[in-house]
C-alpha atoms as a PDB file:
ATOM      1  CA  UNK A   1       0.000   0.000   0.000  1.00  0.00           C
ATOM      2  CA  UNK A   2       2.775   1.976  -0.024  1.00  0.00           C
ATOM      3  CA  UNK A   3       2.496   3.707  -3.442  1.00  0.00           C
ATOM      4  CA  UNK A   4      -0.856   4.395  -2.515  1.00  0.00           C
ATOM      5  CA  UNK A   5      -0.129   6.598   0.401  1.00  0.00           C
ATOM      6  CA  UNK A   6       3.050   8.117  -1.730  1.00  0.00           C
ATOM      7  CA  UNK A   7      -0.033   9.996  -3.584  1.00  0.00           C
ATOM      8  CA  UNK A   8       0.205  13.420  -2.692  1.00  0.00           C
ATOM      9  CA  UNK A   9      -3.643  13.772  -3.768  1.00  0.00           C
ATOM     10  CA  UNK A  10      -4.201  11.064  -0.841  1.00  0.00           C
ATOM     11  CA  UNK A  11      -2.388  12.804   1.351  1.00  0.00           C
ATOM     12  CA  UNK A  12      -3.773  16.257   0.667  1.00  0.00           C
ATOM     13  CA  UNK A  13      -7.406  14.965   0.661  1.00  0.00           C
ATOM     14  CA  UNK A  14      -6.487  12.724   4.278  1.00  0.00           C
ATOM     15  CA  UNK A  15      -5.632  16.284   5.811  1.00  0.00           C
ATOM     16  CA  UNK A  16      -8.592  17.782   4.546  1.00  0.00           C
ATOM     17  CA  UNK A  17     -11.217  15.676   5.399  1.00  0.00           C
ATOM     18  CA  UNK A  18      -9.286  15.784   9.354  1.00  0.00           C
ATOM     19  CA  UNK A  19      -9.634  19.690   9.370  1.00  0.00           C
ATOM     20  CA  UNK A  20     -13.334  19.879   7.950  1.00  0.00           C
ATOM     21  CA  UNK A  21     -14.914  17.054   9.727  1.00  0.00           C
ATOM     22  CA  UNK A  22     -17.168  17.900  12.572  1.00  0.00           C
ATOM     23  CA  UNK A  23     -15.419  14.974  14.807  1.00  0.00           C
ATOM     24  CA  UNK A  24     -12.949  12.171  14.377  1.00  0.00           C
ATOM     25  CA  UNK A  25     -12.411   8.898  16.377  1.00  0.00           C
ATOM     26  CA  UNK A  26      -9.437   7.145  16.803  1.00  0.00           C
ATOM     27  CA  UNK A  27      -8.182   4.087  18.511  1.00  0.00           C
ATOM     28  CA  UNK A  28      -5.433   5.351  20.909  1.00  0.00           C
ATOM     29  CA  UNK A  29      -4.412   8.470  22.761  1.00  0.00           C
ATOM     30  CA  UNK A  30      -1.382   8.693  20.387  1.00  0.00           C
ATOM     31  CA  UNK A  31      -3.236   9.107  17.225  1.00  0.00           C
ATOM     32  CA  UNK A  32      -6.008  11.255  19.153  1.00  0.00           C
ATOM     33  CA  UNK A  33      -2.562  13.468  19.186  1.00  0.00           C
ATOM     34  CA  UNK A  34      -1.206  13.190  15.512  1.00  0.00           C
ATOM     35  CA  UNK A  35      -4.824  14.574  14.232  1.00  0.00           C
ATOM     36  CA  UNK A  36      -4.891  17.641  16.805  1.00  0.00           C
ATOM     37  CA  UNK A  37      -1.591  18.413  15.706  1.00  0.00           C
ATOM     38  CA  UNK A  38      -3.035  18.197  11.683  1.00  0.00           C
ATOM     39  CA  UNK A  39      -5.629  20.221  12.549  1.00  0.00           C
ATOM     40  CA  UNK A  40      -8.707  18.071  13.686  1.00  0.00           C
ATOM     41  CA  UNK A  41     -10.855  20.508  15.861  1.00  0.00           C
ATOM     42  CA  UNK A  42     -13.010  17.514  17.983  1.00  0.00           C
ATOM     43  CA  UNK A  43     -11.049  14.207  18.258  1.00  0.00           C
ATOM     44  CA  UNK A  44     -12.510  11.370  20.375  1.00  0.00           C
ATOM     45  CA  UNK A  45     -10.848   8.027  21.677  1.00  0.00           C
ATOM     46  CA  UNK A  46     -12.692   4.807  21.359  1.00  0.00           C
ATOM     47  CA  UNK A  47     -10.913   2.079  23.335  1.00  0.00           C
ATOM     48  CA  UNK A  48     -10.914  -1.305  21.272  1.00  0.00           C
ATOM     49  CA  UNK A  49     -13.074  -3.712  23.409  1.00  0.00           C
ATOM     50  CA  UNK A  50     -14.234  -6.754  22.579  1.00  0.00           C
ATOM     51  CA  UNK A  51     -17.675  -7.888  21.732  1.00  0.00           C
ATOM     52  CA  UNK A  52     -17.324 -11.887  22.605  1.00  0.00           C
ATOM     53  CA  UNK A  53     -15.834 -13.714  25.026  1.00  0.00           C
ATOM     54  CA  UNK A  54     -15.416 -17.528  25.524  1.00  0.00           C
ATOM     55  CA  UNK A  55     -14.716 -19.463  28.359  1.00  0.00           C
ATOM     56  CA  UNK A  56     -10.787 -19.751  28.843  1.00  0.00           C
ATOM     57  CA  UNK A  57      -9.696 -23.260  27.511  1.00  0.00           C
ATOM     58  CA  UNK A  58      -7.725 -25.141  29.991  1.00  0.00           C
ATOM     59  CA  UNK A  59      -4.065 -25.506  29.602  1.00  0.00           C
ATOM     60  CA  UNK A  60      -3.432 -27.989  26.648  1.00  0.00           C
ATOM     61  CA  UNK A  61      -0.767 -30.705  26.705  1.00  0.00           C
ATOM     62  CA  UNK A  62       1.501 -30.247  23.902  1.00  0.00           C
ATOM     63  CA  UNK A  63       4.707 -29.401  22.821  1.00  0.00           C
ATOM     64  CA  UNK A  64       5.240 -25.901  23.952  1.00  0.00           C
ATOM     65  CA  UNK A  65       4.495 -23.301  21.435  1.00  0.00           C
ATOM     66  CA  UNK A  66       5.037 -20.201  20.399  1.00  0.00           C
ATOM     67  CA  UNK A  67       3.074 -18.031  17.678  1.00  0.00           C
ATOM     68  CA  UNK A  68       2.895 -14.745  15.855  1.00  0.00           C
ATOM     69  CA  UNK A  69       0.199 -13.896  13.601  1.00  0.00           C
ATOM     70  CA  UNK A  70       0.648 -10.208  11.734  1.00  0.00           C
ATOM     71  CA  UNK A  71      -0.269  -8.503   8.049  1.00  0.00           C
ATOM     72  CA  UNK A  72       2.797  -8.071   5.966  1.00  0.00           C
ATOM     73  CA  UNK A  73       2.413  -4.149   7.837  1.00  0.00           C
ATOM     74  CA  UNK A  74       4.185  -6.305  10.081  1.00  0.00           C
ATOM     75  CA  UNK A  75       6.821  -8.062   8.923  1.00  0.00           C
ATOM     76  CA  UNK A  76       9.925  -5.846   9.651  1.00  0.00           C
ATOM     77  CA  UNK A  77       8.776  -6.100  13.613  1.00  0.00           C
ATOM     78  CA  UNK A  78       8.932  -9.621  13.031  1.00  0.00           C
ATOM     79  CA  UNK A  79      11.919  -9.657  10.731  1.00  0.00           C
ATOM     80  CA  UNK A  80      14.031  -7.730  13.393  1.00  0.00           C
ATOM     81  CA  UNK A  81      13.322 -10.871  16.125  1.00  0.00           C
ATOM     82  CA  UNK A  82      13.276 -13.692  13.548  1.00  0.00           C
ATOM     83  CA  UNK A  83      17.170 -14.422  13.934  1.00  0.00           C
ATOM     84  CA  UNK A  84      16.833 -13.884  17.858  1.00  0.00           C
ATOM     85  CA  UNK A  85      13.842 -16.392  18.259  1.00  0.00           C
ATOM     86  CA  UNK A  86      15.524 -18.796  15.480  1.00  0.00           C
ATOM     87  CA  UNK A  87      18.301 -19.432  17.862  1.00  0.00           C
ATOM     88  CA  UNK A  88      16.348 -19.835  20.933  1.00  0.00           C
ATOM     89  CA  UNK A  89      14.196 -22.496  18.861  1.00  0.00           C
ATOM     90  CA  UNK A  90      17.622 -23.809  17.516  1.00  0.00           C
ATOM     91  CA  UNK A  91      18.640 -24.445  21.589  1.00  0.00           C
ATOM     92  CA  UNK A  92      14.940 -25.920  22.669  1.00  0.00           C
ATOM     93  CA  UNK A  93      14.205 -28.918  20.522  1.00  0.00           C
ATOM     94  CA  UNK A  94      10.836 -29.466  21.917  1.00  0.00           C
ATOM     95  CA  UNK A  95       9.887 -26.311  21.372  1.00  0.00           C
ATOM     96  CA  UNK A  96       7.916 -24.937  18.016  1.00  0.00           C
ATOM     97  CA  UNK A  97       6.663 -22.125  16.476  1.00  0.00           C
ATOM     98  CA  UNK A  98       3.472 -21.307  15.176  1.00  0.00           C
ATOM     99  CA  UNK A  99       2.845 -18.373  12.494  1.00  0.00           C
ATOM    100  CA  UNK A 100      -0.045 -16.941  10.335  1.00  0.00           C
ATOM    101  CA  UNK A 101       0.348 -14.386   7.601  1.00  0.00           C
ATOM    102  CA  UNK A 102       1.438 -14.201   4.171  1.00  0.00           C
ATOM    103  CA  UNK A 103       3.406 -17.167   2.925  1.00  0.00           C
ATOM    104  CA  UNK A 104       6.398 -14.733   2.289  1.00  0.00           C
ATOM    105  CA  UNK A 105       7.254 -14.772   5.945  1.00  0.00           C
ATOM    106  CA  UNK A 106       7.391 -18.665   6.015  1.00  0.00           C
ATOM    107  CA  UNK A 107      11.689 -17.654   4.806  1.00  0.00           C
ATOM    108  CA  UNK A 108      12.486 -16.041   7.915  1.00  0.00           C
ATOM    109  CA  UNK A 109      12.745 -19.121  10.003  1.00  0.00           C
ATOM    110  CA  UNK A 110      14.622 -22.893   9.209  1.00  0.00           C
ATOM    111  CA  UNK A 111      12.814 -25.455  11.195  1.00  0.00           C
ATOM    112  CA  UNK A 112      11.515 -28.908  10.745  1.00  0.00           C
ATOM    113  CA  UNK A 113       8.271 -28.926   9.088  1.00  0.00           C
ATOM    114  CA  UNK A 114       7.316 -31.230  12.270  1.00  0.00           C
ATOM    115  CA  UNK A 115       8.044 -28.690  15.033  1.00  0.00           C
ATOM    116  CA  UNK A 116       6.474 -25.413  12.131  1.00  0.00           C
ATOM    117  CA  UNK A 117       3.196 -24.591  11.841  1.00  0.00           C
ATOM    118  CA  UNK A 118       2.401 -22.046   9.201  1.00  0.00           C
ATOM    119  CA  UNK A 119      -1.165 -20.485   8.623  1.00  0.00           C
ATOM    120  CA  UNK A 120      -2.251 -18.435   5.603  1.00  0.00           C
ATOM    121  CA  UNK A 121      -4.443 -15.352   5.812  1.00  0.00           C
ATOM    122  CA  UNK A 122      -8.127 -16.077   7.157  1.00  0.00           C
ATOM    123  CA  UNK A 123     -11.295 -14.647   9.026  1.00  0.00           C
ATOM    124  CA  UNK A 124     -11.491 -13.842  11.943  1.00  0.00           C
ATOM    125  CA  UNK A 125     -13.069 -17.668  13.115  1.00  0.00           C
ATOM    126  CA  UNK A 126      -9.748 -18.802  11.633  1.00  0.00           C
ATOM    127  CA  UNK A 127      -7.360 -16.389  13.359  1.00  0.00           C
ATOM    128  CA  UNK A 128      -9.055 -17.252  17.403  1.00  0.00           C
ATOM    129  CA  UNK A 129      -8.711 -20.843  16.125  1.00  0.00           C
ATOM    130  CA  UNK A 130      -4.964 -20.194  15.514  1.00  0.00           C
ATOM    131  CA  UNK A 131      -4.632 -18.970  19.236  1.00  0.00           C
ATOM    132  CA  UNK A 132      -6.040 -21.767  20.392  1.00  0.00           C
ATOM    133  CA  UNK A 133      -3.089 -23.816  19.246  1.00  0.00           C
ATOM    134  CA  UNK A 134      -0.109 -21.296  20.783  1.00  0.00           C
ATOM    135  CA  UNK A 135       0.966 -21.273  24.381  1.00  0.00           C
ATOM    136  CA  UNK A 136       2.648 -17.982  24.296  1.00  0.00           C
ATOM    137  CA  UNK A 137       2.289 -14.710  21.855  1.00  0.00           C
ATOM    138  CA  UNK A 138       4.957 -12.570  20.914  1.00  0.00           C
ATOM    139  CA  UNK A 139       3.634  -8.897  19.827  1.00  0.00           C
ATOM    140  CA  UNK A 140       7.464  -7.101  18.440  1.00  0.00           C
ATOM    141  CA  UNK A 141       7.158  -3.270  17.782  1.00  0.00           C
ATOM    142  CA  UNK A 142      10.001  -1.361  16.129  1.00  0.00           C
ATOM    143  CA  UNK A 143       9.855   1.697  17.251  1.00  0.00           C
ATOM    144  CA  UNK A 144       8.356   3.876  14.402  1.00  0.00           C
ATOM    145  CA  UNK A 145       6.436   6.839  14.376  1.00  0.00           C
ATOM    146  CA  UNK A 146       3.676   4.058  12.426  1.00  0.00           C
ATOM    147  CA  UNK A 147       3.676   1.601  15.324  1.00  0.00           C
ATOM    148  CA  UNK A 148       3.776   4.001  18.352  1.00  0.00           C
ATOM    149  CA  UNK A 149      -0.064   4.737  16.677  1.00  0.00           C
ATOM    150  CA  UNK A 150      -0.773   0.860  16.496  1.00  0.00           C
ATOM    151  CA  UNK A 151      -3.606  -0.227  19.053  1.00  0.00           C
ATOM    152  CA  UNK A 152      -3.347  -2.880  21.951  1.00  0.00           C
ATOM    153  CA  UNK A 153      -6.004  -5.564  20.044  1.00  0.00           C
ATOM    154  CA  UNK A 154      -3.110  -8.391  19.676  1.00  0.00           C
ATOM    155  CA  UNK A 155      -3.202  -8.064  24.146  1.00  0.00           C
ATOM    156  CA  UNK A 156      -7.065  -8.060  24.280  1.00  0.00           C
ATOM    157  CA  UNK A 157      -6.925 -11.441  21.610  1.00  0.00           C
ATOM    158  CA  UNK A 158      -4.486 -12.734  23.172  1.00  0.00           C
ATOM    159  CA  UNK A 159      -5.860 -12.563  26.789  1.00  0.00           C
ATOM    160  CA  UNK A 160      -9.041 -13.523  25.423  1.00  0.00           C
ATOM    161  CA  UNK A 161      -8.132 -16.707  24.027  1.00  0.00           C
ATOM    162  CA  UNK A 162      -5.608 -17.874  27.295  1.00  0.00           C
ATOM    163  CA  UNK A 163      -2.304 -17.112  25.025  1.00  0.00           C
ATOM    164  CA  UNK A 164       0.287 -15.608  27.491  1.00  0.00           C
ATOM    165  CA  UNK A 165       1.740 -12.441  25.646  1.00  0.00           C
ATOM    166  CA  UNK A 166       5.289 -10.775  25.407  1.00  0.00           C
ATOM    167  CA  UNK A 167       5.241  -7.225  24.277  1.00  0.00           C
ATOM    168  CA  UNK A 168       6.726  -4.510  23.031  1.00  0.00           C
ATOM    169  CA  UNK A 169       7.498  -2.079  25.736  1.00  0.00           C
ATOM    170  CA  UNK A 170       5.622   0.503  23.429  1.00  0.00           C
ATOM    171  CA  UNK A 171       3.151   3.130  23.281  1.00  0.00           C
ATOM    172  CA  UNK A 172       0.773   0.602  22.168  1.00  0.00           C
ATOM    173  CA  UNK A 173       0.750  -1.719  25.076  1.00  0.00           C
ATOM    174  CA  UNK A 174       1.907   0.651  27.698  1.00  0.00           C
ATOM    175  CA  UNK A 175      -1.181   1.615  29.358  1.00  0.00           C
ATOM    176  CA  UNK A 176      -2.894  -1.925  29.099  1.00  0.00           C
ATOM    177  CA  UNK A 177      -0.347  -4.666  29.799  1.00  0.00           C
ATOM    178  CA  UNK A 178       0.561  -4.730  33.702  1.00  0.00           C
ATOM    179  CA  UNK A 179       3.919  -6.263  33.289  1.00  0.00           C
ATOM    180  CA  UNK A 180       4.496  -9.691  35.014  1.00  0.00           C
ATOM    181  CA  UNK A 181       0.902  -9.957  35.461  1.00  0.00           C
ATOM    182  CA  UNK A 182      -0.985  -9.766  32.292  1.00  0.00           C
ATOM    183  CA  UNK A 183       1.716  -9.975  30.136  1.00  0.00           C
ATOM    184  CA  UNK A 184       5.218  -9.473  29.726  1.00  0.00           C
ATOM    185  CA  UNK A 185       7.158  -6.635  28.404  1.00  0.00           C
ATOM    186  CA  UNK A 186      10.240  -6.204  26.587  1.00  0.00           C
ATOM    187  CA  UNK A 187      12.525  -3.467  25.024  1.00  0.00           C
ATOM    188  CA  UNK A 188      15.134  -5.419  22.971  1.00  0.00           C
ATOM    189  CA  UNK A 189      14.966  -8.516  21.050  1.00  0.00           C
ATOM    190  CA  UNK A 190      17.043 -10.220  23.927  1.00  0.00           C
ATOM    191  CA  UNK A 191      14.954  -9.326  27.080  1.00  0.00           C
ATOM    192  CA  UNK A 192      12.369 -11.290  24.574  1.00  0.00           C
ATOM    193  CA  UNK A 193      14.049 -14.026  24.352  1.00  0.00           C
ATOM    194  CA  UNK A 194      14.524 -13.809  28.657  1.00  0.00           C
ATOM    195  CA  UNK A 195      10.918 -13.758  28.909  1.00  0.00           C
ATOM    196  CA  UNK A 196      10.378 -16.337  26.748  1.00  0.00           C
ATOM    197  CA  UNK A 197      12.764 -18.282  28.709  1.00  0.00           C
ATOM    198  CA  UNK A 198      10.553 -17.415  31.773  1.00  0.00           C
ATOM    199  CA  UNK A 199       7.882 -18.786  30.463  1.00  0.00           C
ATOM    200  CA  UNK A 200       9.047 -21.699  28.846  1.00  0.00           C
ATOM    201  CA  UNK A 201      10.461 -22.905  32.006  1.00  0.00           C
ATOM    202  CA  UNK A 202       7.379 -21.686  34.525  1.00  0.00           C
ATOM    203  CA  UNK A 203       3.978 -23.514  33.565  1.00  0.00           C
ATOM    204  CA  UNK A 204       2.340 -21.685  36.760  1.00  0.00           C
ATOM    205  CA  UNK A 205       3.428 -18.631  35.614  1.00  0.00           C
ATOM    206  CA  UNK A 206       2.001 -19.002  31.701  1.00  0.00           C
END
């Protein structure tokens, strides 16, 4: 989508339609503050919530794994960890990895195809179905102007579904993940790999 948004008509029309609407809702605080600062006169937040929840699945016994799921917006958060998480997977045999997203992301890691589960693109039934199989989420943010105005829905799936999540330690997940209780949070690619050691090791604590 890039070339789209390279459009300076897009871009000229985006602004405009901020300054002359009568309100404009957003996501996060940190996007509430990017349209002020454009020149949107009423701006209100809508926290993402969600509308269904299910009963929390006990804990499943199975090789331990752990999954990302992203749109190619994503891969270069994912890239940056890949070589980071392909050694820890490299040092824990019994461990695998679960993905879902485009098939071009299926490169970034070398595993057997025993211990690699890969996932196209699919609704929404298919994506909570994928969580169901993970024991622990990873949720990488580089830190970029774009992702600092990401939302926290991967915490509020993940929570939903049982997954135990490791964050970025990032505007996004700031405010709703209480660190060593609902989640974890990290600031380099290695403290991710130390909490994934944490909870690889700790059942009680996943």
């Amino acid at each position: 989508i890039a070339r789209f948004w390279q459009n300076r008509d897009i871009q000229e029309l985006y602004l405009q339609l901020l300054r002359l609407a009568d309100g404009v809702q957003t996501s996060t605080a940190y996007l509430a503050e990017q349209w002020r600062s454009m020149g949107a006169s009423t701006v209100q937040v809508f926290p993402n919530q969600l509308v269904h929840l299910q009963p929390l699945a006990e804990l499943a016994e199975r090789p331990f794994t752990v999954g990302w799921a992203g749109s190619p917006g994503h891969f270069a958060d994912l890239y940056h960890v890949a070589p980071h998480l392909q050694q820890w997977l490299d040092g824990h045999q019994d461990a695998h990895l679960a993905i879902m997203t485009n098939e071009l992301a299926q490169e970034f890691f070398q595993l057997d195809p025993s211990r690699f589960q890969f996932k196209p693109f699919g609704p929404i039934e298919s994506y909570l179905d994928f969580l169901g199989s993970i024991d622990v989420g990873i949720a990488p943010l580089l830190p970029t102007q774009y992702n600092k105005g990401r939302s926290d829905v991967k915490f509020l799936e993940y929570a939903s579904c049982g997954v135990a999540g490791i964050y970025q330690n990032l505007e996004p997940y700031r405010q709703s993940v209480k660190d060593c209780e609902t989640g974890l949070l990290f600031s380099t690619p290695e403290e991710l790999i130390e909490q994934l050691d944490q909870l690889y090791e700790d059942r009680e604590l996943r």
